[in-house]
N, C-alpha and C. Protein backbone atom coordinates (compact mmCIF):
# COMPACT_ATOMS: atom_id res chain seq x y z
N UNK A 1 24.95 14.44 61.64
CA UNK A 1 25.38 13.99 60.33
C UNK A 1 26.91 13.89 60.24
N UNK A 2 28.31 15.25 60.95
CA UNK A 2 29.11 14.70 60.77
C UNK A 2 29.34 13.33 61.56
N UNK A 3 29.12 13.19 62.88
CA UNK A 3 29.32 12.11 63.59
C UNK A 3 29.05 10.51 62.91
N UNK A 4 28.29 10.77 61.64
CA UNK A 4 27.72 9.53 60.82
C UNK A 4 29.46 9.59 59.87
N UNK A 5 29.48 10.84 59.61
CA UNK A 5 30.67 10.97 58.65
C UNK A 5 31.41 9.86 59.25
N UNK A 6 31.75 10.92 60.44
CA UNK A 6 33.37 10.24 61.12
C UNK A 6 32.68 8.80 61.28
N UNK A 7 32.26 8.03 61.68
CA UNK A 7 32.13 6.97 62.30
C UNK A 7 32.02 5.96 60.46
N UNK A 8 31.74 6.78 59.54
CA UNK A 8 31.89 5.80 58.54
C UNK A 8 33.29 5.84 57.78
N UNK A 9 34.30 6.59 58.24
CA UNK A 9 35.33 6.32 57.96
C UNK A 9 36.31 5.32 58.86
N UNK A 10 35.83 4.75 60.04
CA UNK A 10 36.52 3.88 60.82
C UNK A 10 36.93 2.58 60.30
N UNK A 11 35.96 2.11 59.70
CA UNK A 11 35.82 0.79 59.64
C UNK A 11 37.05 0.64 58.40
N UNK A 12 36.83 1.17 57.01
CA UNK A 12 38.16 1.46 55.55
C UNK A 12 39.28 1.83 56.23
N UNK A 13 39.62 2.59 57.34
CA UNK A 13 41.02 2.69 57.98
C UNK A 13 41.47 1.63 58.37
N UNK A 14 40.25 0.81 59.40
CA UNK A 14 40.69 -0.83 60.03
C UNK A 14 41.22 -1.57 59.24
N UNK A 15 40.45 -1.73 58.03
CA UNK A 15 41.03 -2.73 57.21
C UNK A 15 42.07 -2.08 56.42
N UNK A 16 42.23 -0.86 56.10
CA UNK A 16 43.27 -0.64 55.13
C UNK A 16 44.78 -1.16 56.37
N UNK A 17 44.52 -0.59 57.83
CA UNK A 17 45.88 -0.87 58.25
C UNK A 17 45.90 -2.36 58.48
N UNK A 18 45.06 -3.50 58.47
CA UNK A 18 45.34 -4.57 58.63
C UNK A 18 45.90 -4.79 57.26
N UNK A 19 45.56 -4.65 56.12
CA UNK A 19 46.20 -4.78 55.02
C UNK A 19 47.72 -4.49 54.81
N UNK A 20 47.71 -2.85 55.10
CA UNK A 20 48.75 -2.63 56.12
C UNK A 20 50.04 -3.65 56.40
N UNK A 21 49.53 -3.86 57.10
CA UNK A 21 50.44 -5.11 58.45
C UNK A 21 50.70 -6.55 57.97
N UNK A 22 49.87 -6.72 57.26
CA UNK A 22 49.16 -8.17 56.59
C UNK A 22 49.30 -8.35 55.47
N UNK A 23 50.22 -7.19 54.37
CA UNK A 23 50.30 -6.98 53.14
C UNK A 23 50.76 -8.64 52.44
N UNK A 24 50.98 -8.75 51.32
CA UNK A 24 51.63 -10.20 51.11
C UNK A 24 52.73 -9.74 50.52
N UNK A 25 52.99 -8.11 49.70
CA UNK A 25 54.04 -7.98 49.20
C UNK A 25 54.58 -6.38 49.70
N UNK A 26 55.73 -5.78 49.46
CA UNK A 26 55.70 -4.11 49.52
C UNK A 26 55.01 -3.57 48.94
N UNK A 27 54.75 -3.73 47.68
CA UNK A 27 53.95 -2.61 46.90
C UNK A 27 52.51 -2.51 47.47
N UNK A 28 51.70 -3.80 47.72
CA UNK A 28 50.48 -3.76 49.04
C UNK A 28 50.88 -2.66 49.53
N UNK A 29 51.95 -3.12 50.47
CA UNK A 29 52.12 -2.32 51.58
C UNK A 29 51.79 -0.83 51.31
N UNK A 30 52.71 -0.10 50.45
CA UNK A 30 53.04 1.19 49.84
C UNK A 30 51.11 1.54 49.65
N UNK A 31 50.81 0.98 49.04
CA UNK A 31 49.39 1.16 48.45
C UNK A 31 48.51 1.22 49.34
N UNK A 32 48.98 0.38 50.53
CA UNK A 32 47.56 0.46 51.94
C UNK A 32 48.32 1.76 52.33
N UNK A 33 49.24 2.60 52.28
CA UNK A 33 50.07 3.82 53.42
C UNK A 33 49.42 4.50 52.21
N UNK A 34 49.19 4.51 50.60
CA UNK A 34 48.75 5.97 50.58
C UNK A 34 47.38 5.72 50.49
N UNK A 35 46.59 4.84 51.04
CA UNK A 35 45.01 4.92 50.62
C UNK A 35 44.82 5.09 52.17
N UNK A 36 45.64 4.87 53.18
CA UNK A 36 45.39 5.38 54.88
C UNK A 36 45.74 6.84 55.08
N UNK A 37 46.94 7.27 54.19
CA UNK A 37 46.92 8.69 54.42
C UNK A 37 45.83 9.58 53.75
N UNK A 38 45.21 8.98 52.93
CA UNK A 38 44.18 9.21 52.22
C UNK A 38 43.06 9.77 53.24
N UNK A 39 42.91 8.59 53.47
CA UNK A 39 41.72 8.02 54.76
C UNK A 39 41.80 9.16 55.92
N UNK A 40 43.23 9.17 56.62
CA UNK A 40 43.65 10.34 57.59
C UNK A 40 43.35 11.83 57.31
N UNK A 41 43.69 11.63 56.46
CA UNK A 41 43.77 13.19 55.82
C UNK A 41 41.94 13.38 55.83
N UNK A 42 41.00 12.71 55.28
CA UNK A 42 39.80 13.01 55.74
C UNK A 42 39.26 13.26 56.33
N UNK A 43 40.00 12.58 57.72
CA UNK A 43 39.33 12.07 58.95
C UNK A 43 39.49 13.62 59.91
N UNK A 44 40.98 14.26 59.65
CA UNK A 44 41.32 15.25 60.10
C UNK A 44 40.45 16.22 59.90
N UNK A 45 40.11 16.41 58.57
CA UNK A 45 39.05 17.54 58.18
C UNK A 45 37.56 17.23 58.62
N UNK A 46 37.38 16.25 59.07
CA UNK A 46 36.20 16.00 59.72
C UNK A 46 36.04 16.61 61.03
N UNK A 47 37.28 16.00 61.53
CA UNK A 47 37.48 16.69 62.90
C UNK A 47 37.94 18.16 62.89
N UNK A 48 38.33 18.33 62.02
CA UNK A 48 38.44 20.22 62.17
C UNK A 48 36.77 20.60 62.38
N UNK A 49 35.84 20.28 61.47
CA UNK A 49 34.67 20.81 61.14
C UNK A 49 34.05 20.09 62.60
N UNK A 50 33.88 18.98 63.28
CA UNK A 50 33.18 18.77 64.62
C UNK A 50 34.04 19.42 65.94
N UNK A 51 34.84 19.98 65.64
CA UNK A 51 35.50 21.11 66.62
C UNK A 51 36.02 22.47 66.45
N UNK A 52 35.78 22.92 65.56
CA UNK A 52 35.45 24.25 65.07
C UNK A 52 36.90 24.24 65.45
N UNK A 53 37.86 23.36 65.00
CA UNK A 53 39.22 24.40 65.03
C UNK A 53 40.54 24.11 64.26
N UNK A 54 40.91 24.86 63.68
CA UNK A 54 41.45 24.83 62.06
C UNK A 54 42.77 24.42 62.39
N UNK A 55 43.39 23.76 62.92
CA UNK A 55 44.70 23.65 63.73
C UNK A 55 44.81 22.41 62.96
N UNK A 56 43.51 21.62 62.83
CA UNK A 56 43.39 20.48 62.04
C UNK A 56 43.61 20.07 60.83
N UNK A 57 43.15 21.70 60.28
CA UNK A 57 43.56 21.41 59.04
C UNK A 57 44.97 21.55 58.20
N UNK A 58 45.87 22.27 59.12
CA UNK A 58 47.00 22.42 59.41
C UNK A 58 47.75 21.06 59.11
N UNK A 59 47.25 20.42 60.53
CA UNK A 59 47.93 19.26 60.44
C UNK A 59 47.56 18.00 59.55
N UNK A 60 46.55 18.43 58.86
CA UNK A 60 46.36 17.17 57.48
C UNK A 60 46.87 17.83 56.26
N UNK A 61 47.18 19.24 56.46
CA UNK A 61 47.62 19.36 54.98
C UNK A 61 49.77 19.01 54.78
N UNK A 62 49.76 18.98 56.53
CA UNK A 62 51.19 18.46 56.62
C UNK A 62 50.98 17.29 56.50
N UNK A 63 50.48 16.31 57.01
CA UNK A 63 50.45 14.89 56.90
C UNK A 63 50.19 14.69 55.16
N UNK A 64 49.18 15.28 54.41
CA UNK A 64 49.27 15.23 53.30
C UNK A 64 50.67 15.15 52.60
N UNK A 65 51.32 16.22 52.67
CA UNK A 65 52.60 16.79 51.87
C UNK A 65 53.74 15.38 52.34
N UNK A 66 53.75 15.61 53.71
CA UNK A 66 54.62 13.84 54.29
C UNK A 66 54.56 12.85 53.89
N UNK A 67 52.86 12.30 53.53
CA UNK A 67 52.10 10.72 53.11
C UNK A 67 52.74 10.98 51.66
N UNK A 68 52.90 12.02 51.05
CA UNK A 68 52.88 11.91 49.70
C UNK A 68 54.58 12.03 49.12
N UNK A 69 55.15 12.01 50.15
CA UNK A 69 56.92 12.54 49.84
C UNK A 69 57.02 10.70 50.43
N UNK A 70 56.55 10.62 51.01
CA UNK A 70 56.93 9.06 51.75
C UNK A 70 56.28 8.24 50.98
N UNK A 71 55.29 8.00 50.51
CA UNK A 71 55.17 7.21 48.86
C UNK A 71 56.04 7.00 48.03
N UNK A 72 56.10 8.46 47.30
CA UNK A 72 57.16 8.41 46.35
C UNK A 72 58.62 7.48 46.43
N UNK A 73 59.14 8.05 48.39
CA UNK A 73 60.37 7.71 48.64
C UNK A 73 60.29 6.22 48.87
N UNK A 74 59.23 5.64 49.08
CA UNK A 74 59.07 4.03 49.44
C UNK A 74 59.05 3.32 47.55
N UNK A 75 58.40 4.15 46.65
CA UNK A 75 58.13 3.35 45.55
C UNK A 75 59.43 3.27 45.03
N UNK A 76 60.46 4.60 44.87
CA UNK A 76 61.68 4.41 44.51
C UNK A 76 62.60 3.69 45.12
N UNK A 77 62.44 3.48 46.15
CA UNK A 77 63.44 2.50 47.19
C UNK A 77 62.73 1.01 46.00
N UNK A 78 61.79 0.94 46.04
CA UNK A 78 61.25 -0.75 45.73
C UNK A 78 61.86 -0.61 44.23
N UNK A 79 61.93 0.37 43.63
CA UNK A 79 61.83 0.20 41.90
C UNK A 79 63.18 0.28 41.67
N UNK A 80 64.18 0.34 42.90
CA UNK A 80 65.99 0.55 42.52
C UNK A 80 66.32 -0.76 42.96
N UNK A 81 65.33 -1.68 44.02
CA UNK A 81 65.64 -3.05 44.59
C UNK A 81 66.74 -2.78 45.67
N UNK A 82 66.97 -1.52 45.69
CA UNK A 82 68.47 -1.83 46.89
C UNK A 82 67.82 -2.64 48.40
C-alpha cells in the first residue's frame, strides 16, 4: 500500500515541474515551487515510513522551512518588480 502511495505521487510532481520550467509567467512559476515542495515534502515522509528511518523526516521538515522562506523571498522580489 505505501508503494501505491509513493508511486501515486510521481506523476503531480512530473507535471508540476514541467509547469515548473514551462511556466508562462513568474508567479506560475512561484506557485509550481510551492505546490512541488509540497509534493516533496510528502514524498519524503513516505520514504521515511518505507525505510524505517527518520533521517527523512529531518530532511523534509528542513526542506519545508527552506520551500517556505524561498516562496515568500521569490513573491517579494516579484511584488517590489526590482
Amino acid at each position: 500500500m505505501l508503494a501505491v502511495m509513493i508511486l501515486l505521487l510521481v506523476p503531480p510532481i512530473l507535471m508540476i515541474l514541467w509547469r515548473f520550467f514551462q511556466g508562462p509567467d513568474a508567479a506560475n512559476r512561484i506557485l509550481a515551487l510551492d505546490t512541488l515542495s509540497v509534493l516533496v515534502i510528502a514524498l519524503l515522509a513516505l520514504l521515511s515510513l518505507w525505510f524505517q528511518r527518520s533521517i527523512y523526516l529531518d530532511v523534509a521538515l528542513i526542506f519545508a522551512v527552506v520551500g517556505f522562506a524561498g516562496v515568500i523571498l521569490f513573491s517579494r522580489f516579484l511584488e517590489k518588480g526590482i
